[in-house]
Protein backbone atom coordinates (compact mmCIF):
# COMPACT_ATOMS: atom_id res chain seq x y z
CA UNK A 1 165.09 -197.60 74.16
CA UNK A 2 166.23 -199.39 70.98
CA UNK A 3 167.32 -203.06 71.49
CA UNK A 4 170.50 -203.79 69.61
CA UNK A 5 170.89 -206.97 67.91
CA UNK A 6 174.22 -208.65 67.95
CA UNK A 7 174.67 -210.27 64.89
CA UNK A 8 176.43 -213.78 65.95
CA UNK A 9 178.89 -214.84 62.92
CA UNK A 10 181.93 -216.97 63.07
CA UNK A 11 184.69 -214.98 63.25
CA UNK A 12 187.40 -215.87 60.27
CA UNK A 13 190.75 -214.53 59.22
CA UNK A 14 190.33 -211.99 55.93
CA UNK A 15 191.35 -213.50 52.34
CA UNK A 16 193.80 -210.49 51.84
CA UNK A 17 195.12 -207.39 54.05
CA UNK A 18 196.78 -204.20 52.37
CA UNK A 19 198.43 -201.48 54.47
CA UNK A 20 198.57 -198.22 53.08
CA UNK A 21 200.88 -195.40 54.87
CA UNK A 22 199.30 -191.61 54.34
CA UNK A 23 201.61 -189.50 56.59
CA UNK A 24 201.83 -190.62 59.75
CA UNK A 25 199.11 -193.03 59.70
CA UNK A 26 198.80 -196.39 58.43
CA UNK A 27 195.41 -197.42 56.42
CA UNK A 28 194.36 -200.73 57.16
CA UNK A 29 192.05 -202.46 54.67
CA UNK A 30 191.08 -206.04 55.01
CA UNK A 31 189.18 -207.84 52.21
CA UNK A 32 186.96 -210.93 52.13
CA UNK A 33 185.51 -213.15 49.68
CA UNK A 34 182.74 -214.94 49.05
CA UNK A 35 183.40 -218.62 51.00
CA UNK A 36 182.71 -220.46 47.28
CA UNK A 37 184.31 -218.01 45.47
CA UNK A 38 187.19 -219.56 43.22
CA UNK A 39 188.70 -216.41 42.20
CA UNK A 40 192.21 -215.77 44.45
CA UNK A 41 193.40 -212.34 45.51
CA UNK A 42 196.19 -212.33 42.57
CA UNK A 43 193.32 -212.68 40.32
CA UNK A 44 191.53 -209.72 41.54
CA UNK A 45 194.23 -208.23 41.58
CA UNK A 46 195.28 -208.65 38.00
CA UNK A 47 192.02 -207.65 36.53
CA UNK A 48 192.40 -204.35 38.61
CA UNK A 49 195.47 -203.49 37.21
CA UNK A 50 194.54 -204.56 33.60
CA UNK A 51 191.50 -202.17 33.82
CA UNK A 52 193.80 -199.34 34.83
CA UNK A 53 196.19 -199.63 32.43
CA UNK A 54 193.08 -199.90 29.66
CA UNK A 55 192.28 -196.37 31.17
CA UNK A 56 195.39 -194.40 30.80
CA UNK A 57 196.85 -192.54 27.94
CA UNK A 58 199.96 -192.86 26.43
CA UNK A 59 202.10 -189.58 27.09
CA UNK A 60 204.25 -188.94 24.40
């Protein structure tokens, strides 16, 4: 038989959580960053949105 390895990590709270309703279920994502990472979730964020809005077309 295979021997699974359990990975011991400290357990920590995520950096951001987003729930997301489809139908009758709720999507659950959690996110984490990088522990030296200075970038905050609003930053992310920010450049998300500024890349979609560089990728739609104006409908006139």
């Amino acid at each position: 038989m295979t021997e699974n390895k359990h990975v011991d990590r400290t357990t920590r709270r995520p950096d951001c959580v987003t729930e997301i309703r489809m139908g009758n279920s709720i999507l659950v994502v959690s996110g984490f960053f990088k522990q030296n990472a200075t970038d905050t979730a609003a930053d992310k964020m920010a450049r998300v949105l500024e890349a979609e809005t560089a990728t739609q077309k104006p409908s006139f």
